[in-house]
Protein backbone atom coordinates (compact mmCIF):
# COMPACT_ATOMS: atom_id res chain seq x y z
CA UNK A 1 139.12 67.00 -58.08
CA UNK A 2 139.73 66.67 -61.77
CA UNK A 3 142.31 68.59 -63.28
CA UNK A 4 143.82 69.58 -66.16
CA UNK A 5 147.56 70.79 -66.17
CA UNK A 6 147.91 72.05 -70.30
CA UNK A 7 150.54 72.85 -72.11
CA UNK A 8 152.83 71.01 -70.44
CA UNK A 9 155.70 68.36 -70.94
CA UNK A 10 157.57 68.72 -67.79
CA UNK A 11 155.03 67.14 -65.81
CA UNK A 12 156.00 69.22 -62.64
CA UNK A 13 152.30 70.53 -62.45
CA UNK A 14 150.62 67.68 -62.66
CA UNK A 15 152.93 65.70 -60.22
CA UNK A 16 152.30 68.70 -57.30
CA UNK A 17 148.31 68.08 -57.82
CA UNK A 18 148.85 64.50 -58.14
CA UNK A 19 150.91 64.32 -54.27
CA UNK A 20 147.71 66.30 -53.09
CA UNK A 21 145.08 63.34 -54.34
CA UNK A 22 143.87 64.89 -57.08
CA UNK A 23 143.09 63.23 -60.43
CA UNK A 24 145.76 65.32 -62.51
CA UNK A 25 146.55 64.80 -65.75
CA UNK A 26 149.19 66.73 -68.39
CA UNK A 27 148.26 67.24 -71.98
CA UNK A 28 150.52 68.19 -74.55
CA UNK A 29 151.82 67.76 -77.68
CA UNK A 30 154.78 66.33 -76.84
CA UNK A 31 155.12 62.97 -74.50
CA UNK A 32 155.85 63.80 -70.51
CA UNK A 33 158.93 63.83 -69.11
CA UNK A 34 157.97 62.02 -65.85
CA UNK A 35 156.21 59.21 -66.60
CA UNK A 36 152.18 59.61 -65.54
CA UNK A 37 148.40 60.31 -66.43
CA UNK A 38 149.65 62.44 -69.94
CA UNK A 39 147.85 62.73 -72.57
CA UNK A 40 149.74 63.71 -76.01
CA UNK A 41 147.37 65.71 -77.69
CA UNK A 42 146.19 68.53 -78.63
CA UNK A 43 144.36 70.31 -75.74
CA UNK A 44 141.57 71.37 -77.52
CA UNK A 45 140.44 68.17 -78.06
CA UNK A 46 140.34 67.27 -73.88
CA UNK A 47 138.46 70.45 -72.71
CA UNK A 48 134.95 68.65 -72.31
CA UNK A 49 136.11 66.05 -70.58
CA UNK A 50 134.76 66.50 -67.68
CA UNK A 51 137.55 68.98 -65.54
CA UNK A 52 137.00 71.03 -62.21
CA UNK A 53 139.72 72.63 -63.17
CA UNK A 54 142.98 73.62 -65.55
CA UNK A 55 146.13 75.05 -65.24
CA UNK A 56 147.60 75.58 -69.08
CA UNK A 57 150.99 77.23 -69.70
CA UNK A 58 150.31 78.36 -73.16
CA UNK A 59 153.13 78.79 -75.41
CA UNK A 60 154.89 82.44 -75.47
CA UNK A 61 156.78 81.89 -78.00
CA UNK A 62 154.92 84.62 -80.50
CA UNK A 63 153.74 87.04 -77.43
CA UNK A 64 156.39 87.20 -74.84
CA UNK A 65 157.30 91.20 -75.12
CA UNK A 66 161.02 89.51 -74.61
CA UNK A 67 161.08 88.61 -78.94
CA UNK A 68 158.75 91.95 -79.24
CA UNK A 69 161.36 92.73 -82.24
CA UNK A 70 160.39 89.38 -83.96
CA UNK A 71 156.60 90.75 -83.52
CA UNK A 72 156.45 91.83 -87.18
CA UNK A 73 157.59 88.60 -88.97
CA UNK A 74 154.70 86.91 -87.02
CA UNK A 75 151.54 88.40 -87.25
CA UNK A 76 149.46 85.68 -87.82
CA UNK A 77 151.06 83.29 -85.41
CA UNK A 78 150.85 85.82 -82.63
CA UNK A 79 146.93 86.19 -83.66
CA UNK A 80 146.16 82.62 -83.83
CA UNK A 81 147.88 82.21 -80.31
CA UNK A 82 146.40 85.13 -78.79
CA UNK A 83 142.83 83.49 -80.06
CA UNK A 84 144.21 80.53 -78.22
CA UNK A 85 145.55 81.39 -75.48
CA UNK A 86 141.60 83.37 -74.60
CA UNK A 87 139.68 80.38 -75.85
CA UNK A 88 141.31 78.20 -73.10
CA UNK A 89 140.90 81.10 -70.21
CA UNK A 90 137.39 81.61 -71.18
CA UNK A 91 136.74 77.57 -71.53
CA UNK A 92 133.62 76.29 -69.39
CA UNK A 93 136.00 74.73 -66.97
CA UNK A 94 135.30 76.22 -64.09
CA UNK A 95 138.39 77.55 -62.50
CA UNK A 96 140.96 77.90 -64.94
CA UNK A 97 144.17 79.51 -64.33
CA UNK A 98 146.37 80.72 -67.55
CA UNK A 99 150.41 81.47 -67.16
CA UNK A 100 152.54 83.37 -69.66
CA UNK A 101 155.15 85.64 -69.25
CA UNK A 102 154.96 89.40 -69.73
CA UNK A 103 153.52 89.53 -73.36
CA UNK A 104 150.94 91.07 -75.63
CA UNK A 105 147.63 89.26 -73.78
CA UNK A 106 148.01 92.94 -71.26
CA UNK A 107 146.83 94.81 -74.28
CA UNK A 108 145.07 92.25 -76.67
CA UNK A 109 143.18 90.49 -73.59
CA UNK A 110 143.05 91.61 -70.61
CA UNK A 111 146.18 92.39 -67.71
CA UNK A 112 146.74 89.39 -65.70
CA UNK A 113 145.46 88.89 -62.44
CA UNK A 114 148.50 88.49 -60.56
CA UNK A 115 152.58 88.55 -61.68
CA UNK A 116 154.61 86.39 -59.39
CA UNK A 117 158.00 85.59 -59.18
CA UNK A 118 160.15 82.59 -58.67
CA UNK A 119 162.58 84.05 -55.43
CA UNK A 120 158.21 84.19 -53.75
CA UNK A 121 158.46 80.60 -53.67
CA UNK A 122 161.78 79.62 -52.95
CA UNK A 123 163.99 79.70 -55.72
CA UNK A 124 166.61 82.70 -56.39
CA UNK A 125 165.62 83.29 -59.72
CA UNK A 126 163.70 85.91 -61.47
CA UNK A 127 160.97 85.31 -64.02
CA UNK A 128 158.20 87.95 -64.14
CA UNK A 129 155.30 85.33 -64.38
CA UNK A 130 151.93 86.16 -65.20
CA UNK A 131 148.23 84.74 -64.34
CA UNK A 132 145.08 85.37 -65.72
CA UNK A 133 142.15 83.50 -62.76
CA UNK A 134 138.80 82.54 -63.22
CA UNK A 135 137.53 81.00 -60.37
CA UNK A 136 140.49 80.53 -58.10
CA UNK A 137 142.25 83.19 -55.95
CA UNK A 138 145.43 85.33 -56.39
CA UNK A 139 148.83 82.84 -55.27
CA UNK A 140 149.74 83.42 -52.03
CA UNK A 141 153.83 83.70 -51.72
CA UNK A 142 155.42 80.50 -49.40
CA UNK A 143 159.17 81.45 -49.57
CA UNK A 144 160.44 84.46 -50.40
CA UNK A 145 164.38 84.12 -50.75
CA UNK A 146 166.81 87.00 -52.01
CA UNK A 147 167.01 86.74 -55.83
CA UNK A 148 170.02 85.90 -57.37
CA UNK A 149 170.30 85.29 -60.62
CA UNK A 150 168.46 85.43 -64.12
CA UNK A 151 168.99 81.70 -65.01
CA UNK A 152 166.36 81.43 -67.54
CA UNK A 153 167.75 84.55 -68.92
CA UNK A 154 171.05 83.22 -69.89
CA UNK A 155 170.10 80.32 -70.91
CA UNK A 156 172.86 79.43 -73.46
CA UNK A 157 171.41 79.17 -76.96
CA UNK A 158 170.67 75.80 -78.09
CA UNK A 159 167.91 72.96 -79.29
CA UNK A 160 166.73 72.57 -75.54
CA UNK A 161 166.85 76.37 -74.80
CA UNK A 162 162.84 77.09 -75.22
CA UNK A 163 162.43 73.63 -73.16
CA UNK A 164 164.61 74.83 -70.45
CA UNK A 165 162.90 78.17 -69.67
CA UNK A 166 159.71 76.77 -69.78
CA UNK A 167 159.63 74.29 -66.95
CA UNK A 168 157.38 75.57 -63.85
CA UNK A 169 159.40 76.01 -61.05
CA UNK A 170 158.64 73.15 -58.19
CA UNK A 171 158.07 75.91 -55.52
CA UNK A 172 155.11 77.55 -57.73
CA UNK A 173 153.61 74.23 -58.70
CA UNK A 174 153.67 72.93 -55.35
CA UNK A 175 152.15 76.52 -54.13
CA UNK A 176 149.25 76.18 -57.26
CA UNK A 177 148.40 72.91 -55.63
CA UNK A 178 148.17 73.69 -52.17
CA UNK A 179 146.31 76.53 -52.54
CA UNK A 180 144.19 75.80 -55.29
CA UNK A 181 143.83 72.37 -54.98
């Protein structure tokens, strides 16, 4: 199967597809961080080419309801990304799977299919995570372990903070490719 892991750098998507014989490739702005099939560009440009299916981690940085009090200082940004973020789960890529934490796409799209966690698939953290299907089914839990700790919560401030919250955790990309995959 082809797919399409947008929206990210990490490469930690891509990578769990990849170990299941897939033909996964990341696209992003940015270059990888572990070397493979990447593609630095802008996703928009990649959606025709020929995909079974995509996996994009849209940015949250103008919808996640955790800057809600930045909300009024970017209007348009939110609007343009809220346009974006529905353009790429509504694509004509068959099974598509959108992730974004708790944000403003409840209200101005649609609620997400399914809000996981990262202590349902092994790690002790907590990150409300949400999906938004088409095409593939809800994400079955593999490990749930007592959570801990809000690490991408107090993530000191710093250039690499937005960077370091971002990154899927290894237990829900491996999970995304088993099951969907």
């Amino acid at each position: 199967m082809r797919v399409l892991v947008a929206c990210e750098f990490g490469g930690i998507v891509r990578e769990a597809f990849k170990a299941k014989g897939h033909d996964a490739w990341s696209c992003d702005l940015l270059p990888t961080e572990i070397p493979g099939q990447h593609i630095q560009d802008d996703v928009f440009n990649h959606l025709d080419d020929g995909w079974d299916m995509m996996v994009f981690f849209y940015p949250c940085t103008n919808m996640a309801v955790s800057g809600a009090r930045w909300f009024g200082y970017k209007t348009e940004e939110q609007k343009t990304d809220i346009e974006n973020f529905i353009r790429l789960a509504e694509c004509d890529i068959p099974k598509t799977a959108g992730e974004n934490p708790v944000s403003v796409l409840s209200t101005r799209y649609r609620k997400p299919d399914q809000i996981i966690q990262p202590y349902q698939f092994g790690h002790p953290e907590t990150k409300a995570t949400c999906l938004w299907l088409k095409g593939l089914p809800l994400l079955n839990p593999t490990c749930l372990v007592q959570p801990l700790f809000h690490s991408v919560h107090t993530e000191p401030p710093g250039p690499n903070r937005w960077k370091n919250r971002s990154r899927t955790f290894t237990g829900i990309a491996e999970a995304m490719a088993n099951q969907w995959g």
